[in-house]
Protein backbone atom coordinates (compact mmCIF):
# COMPACT_ATOMS: atom_id res chain seq x y z
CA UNK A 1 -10.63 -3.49 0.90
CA UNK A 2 -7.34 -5.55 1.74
CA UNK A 3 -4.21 -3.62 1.76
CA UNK A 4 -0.81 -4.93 1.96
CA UNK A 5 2.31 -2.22 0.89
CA UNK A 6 0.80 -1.06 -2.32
CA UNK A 7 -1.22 -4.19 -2.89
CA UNK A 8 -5.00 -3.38 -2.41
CA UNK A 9 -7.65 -5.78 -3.57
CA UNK A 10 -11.60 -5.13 -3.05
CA UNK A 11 -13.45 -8.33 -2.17
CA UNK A 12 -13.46 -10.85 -5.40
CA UNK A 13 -10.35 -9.03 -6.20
CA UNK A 14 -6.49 -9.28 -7.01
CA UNK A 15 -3.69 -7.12 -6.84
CA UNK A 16 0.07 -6.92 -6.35
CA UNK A 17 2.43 -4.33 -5.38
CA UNK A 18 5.44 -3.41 -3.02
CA UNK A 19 6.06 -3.06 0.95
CA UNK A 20 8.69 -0.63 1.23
CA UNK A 21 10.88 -1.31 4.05
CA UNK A 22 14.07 1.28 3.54
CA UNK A 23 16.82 2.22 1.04
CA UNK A 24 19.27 0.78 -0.68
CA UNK A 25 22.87 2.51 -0.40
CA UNK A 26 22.39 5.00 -3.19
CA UNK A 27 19.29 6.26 -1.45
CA UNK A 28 16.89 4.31 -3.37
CA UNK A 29 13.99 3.52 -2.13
CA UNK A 30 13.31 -0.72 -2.41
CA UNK A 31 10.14 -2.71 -1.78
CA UNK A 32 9.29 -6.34 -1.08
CA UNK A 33 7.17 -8.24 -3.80
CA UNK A 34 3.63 -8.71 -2.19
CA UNK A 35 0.53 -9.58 -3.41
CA UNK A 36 -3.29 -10.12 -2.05
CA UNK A 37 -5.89 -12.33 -2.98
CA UNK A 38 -9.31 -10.89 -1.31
CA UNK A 39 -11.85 -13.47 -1.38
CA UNK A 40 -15.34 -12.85 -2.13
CA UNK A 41 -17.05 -14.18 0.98
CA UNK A 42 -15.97 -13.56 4.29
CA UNK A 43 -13.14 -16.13 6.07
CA UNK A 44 -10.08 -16.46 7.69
CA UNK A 45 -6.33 -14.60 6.46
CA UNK A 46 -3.77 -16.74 5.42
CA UNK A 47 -0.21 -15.01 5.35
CA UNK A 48 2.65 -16.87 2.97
CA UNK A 49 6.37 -16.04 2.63
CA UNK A 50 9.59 -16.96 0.86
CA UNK A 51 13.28 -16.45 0.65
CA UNK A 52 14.03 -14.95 4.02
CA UNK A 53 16.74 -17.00 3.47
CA UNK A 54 18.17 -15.04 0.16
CA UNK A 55 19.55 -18.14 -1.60
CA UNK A 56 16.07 -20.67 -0.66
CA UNK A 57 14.39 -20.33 -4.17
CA UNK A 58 11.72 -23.04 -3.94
CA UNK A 59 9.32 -21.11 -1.96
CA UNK A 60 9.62 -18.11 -4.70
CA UNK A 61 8.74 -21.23 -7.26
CA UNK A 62 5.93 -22.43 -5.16
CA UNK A 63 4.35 -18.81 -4.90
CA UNK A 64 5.23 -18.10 -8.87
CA UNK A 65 3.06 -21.50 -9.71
CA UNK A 66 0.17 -21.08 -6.69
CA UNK A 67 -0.55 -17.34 -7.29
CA UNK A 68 -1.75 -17.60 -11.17
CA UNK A 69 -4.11 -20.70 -9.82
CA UNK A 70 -6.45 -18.41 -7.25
CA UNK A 71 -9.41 -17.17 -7.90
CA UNK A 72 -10.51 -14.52 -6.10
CA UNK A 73 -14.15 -15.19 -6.91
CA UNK A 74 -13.93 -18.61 -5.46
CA UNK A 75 -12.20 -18.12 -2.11
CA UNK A 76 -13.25 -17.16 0.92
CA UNK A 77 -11.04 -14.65 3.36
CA UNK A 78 -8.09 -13.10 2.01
CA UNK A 79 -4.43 -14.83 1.07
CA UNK A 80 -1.50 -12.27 2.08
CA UNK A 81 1.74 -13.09 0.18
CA UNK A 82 5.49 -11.93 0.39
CA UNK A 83 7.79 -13.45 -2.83
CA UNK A 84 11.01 -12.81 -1.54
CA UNK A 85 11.39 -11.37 1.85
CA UNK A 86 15.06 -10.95 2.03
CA UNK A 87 15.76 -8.48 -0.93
CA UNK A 88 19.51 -7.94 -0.63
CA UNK A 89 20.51 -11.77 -0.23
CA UNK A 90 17.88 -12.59 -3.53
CA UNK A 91 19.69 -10.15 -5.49
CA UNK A 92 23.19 -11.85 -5.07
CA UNK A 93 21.92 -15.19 -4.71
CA UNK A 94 23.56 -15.58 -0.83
CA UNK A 95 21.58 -16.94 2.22
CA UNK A 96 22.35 -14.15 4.58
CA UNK A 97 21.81 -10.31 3.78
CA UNK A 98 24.70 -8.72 2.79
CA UNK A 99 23.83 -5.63 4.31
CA UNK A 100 24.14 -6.65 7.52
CA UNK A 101 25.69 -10.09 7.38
CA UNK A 102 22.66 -11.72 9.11
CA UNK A 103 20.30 -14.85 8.62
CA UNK A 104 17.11 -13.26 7.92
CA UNK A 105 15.14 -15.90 9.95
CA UNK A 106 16.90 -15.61 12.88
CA UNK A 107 15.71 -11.87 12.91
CA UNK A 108 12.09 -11.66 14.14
CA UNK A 109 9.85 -10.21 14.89
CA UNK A 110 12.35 -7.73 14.46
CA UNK A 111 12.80 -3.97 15.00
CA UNK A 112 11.07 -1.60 12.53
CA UNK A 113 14.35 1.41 13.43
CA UNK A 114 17.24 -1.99 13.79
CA UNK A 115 19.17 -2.86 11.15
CA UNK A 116 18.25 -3.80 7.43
CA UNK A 117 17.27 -7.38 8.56
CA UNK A 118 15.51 -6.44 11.93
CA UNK A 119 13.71 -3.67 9.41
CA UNK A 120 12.76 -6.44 6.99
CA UNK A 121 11.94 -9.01 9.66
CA UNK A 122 10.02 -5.73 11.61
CA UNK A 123 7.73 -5.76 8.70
CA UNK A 124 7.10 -8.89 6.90
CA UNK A 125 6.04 -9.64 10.81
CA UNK A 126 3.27 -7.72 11.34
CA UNK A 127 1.46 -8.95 8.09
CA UNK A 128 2.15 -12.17 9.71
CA UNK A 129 0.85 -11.99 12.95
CA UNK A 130 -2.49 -9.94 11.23
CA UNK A 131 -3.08 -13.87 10.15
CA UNK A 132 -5.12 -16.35 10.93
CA UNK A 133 -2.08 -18.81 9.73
CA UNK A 134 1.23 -18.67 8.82
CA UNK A 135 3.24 -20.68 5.74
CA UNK A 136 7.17 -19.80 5.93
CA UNK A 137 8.69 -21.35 2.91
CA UNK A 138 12.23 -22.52 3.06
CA UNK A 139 14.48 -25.31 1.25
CA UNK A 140 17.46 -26.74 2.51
CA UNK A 141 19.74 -23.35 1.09
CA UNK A 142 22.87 -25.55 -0.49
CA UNK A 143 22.42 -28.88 1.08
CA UNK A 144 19.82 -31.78 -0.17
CA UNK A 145 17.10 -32.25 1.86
CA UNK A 146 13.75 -34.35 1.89
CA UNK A 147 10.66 -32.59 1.78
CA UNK A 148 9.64 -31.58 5.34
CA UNK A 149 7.74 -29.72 7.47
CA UNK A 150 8.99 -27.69 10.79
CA UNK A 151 7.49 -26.80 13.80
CA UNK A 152 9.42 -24.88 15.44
CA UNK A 153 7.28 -23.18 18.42
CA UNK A 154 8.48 -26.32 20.75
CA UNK A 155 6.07 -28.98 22.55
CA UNK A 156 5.09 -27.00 25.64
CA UNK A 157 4.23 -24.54 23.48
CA UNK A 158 -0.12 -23.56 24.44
CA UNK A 159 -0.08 -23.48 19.97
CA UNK A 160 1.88 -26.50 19.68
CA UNK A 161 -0.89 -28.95 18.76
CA UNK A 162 -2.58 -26.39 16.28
CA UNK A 163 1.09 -25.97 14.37
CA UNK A 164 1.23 -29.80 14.43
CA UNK A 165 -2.24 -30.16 12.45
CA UNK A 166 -0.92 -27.40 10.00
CA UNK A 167 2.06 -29.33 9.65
CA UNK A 168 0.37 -32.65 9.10
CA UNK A 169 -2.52 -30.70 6.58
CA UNK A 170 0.51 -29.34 4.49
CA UNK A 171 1.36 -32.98 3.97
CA UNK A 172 5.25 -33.09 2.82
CA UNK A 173 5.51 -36.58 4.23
CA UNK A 174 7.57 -35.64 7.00
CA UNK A 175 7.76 -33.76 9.93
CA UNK A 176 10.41 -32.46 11.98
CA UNK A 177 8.74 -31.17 15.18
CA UNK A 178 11.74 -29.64 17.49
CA UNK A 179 12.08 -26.27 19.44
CA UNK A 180 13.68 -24.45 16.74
CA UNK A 181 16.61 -21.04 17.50
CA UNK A 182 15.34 -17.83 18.49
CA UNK A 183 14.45 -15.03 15.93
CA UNK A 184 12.92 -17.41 13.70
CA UNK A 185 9.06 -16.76 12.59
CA UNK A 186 7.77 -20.23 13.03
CA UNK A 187 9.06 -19.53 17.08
CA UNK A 188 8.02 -15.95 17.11
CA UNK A 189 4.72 -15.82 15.44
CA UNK A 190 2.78 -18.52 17.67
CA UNK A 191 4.28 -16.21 20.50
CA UNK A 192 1.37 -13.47 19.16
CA UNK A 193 -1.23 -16.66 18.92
CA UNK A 194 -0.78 -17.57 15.31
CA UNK A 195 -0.28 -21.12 13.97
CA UNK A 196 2.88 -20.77 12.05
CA UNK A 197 4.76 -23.90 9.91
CA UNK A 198 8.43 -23.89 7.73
CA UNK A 199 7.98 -26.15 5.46
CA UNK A 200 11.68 -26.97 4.00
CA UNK A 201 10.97 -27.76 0.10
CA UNK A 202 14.00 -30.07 -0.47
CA UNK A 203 17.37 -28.84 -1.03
CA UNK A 204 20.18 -27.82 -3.13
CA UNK A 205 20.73 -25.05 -5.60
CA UNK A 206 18.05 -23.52 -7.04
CA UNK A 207 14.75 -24.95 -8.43
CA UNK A 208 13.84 -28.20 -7.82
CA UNK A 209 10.40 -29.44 -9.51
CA UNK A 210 9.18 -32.16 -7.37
CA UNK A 211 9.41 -29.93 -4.42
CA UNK A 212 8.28 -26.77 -5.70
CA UNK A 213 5.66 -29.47 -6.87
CA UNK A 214 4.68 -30.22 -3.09
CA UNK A 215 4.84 -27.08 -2.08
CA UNK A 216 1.89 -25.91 -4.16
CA UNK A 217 0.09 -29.22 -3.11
CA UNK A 218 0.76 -27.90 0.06
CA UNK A 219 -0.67 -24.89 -0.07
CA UNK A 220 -3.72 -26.43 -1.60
CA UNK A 221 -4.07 -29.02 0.88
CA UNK A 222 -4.09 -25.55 3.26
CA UNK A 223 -6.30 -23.93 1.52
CA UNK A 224 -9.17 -26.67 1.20
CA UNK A 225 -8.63 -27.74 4.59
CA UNK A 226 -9.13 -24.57 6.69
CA UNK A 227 -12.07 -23.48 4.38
CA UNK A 228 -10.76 -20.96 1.87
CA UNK A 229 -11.62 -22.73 -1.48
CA UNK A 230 -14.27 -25.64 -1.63
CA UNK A 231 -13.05 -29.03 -1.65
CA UNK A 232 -11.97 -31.76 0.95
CA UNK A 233 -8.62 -32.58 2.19
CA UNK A 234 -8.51 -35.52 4.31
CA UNK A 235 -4.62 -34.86 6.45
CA UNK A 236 -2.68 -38.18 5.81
CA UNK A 237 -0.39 -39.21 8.61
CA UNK A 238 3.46 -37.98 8.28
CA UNK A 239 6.54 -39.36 9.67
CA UNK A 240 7.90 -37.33 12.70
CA UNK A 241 10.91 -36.60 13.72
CA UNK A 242 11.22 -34.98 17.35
CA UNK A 243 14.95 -35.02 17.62
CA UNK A 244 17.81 -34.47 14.68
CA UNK A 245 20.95 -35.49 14.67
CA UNK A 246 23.88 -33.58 12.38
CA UNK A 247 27.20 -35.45 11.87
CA UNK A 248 30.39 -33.72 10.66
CA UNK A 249 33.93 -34.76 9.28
CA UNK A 250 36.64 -36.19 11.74
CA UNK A 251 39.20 -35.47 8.59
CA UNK A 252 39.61 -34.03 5.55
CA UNK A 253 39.66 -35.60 1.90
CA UNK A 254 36.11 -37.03 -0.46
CA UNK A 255 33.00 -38.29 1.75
CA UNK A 256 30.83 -41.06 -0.18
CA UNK A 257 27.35 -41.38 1.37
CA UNK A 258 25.98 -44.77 2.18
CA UNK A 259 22.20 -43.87 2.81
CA UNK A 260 19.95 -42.40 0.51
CA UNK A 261 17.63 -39.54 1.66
CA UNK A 262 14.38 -40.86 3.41
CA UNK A 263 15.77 -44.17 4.35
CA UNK A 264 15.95 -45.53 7.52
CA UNK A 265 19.16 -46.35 9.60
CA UNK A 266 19.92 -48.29 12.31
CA UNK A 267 22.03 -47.09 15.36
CA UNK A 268 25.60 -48.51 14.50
CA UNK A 269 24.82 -47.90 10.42
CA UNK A 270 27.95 -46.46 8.42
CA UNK A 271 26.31 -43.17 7.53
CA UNK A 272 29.12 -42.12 4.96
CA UNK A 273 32.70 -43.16 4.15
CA UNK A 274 35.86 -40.72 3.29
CA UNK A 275 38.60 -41.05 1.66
CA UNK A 276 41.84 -39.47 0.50
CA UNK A 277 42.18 -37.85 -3.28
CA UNK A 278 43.58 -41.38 -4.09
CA UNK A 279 40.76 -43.26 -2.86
CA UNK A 280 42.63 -44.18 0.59
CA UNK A 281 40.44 -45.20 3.11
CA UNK A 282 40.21 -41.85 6.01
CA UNK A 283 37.53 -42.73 7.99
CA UNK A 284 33.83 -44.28 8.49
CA UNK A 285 30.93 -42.53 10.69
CA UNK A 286 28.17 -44.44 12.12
CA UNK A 287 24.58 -43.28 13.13
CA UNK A 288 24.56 -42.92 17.26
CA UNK A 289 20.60 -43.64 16.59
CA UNK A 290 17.94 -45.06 14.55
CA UNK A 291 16.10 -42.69 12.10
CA UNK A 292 15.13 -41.28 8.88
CA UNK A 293 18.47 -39.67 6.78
CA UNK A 294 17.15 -36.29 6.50
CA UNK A 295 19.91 -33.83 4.91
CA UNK A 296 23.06 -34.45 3.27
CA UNK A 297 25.50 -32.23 1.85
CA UNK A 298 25.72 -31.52 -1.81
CA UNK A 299 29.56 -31.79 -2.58
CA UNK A 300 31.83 -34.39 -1.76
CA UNK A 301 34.58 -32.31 -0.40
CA UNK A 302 35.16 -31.61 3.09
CA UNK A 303 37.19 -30.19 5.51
CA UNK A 304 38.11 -31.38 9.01
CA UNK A 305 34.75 -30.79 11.32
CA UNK A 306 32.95 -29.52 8.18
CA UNK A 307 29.06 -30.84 7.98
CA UNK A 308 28.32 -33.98 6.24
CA UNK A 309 24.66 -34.92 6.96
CA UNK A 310 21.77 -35.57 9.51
CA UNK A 311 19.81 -37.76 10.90
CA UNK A 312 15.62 -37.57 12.06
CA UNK A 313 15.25 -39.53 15.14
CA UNK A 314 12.52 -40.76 17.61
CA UNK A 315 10.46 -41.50 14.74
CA UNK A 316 6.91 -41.88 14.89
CA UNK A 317 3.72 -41.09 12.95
CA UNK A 318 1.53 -37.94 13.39
């Protein structure tokens, strides 16, 4: 038997339920949405999550299409699955949780008596780390974004090359392989020896097909790979990105972006153009390198120093 919260599933068998993880502020008790899929044969433990980031709905679309499509019967080890991981931001639709004001994956592995996040983080954690591998589903929140993979355990790191082949197996295209902030899982769970990946499924406000799309691929391309369903996945080489570049705003008025996501750009390349409300030249930003145009903001407005867009550079191919 499997268990995971209330989720228990024999071998051959699914089952979903809740992880409890504290109250709400009328002293309700709340649980995260979890699920297990216990194989029939022996195998490895594959742990999946989404929305830690309350607002990043992509990975909930990913896990609503993938979890109908496994068979129990047919796989071997045992899938452990989180929908939404942080419950207060999900409810309101905001990236951080409200309870706390904090950024859910900048939490872990967090503190099972800390705050509501650190609680969260405390527990989503340890089914984590009881993995073999680790799939942390994000999107780019409010901003559009290509499909991409991150590892973010850093290249010194003694797991670095094993989160690089998970990257490259999950096969988004692209893959953006920088030391990523502390408290995030894909840093803290190859700390406890556990391949860990965040794929970002696009961007923007809420779903988006194509991504969701190559999410689920991904997850296939997992599953097949590492031995958990029959089948061969042959990894295809991605385009990687170890450095990233984010350009804001010198002014305020309308930015109009030159660059399409995924293409390249050459060092010197306008990047985006902004004007005044009556179309009055402001200003014109250039790329300071050569890369891949990664991430973009989704409205034209801006602010002085306010985030336009980024840029993927030392590009090569994993």
């Amino acid at each position: 038997m499997v268990t995971f919260g209330t989720a228990t599933a024999a071998p051959g068998e699914k089952d979903t339920g809740r992880l409890e993880v504290g109250e709400t502020r009328d002293g309700s008790t709340f649980g995260l949405p979890v699920a297990v899929v216990n194989g029939v044969d022996d195998g490895r433990t594959l742990y999946i999550q989404a929305a830690s980031d309350g607002d990043e709905l992509n990975g909930v679309g990913v896990i609503q299409r993938t979890l109908p499509q496994l068979d129990p019967t047919e796989l071997s080890g045992t899938i452990l699955v989180c929908g939404v991981v942080n419950y207060h931001a999900f409810q309101v639709a905001e990236h951080r949780n409200p309870v706390d004001d904090t950024k859910m994956n900048r939490a872990y592995p967090g503190d099972k008596t800390g705050t509501s996040s650190e609680r969260i983080a405390a527990a989503t954690f340890n089914a984590a780390i009881s993995a073999d591998y680790v799939l942390d589903l994000h999107q780019g929140s409010t901003s559009q974004m290509i499909d991409e993979v991150r590892v973010r355990c850093g290249t010194r790191h003694r797991l670095h090359e094993e989160c690089l082949e998970l990257a490259k197996v999950f096969g988004c295209g692209y893959i953006l392989d920088q030391k990523g902030p502390d408290g995030q899982l894909a840093r803290a769970a190859p700390d406890e020896g556990v391949p860990t990946i965040d794929p970002e499924l696009g961007g923007c406000v809420g779903w988006d097909e194509d991504s969701i799309q190559r999410g689920v691929d991904g997850v296939f391309n997992v599953l097949r790979y590492y031995g958990f369903l029959d089948g061969h996945h042959d990894a295809r080489p991605q385009t990687r990105a170890t450095g990233f570049e984010q350009y804001g705003s010198p002014v305020g008025g309308l930015i109009d972006l030159k660059p399409d996501l995924g293409d390249r750009v050459s060092r010197g390349e306008t990047l985006f153009e902004v004007t005044d409300v009556f179309g009055e030249p402001k200003a014109e930003i250039t790329a300071d390198s050569s890369g891949v145009f990664w991430r973009a903001r989704r409205l034209p407005q801006v602010a002085t120093g306010e985030y336009v867009c980024s840029v993927g550079t030392n590009i090569d191919t994993y």
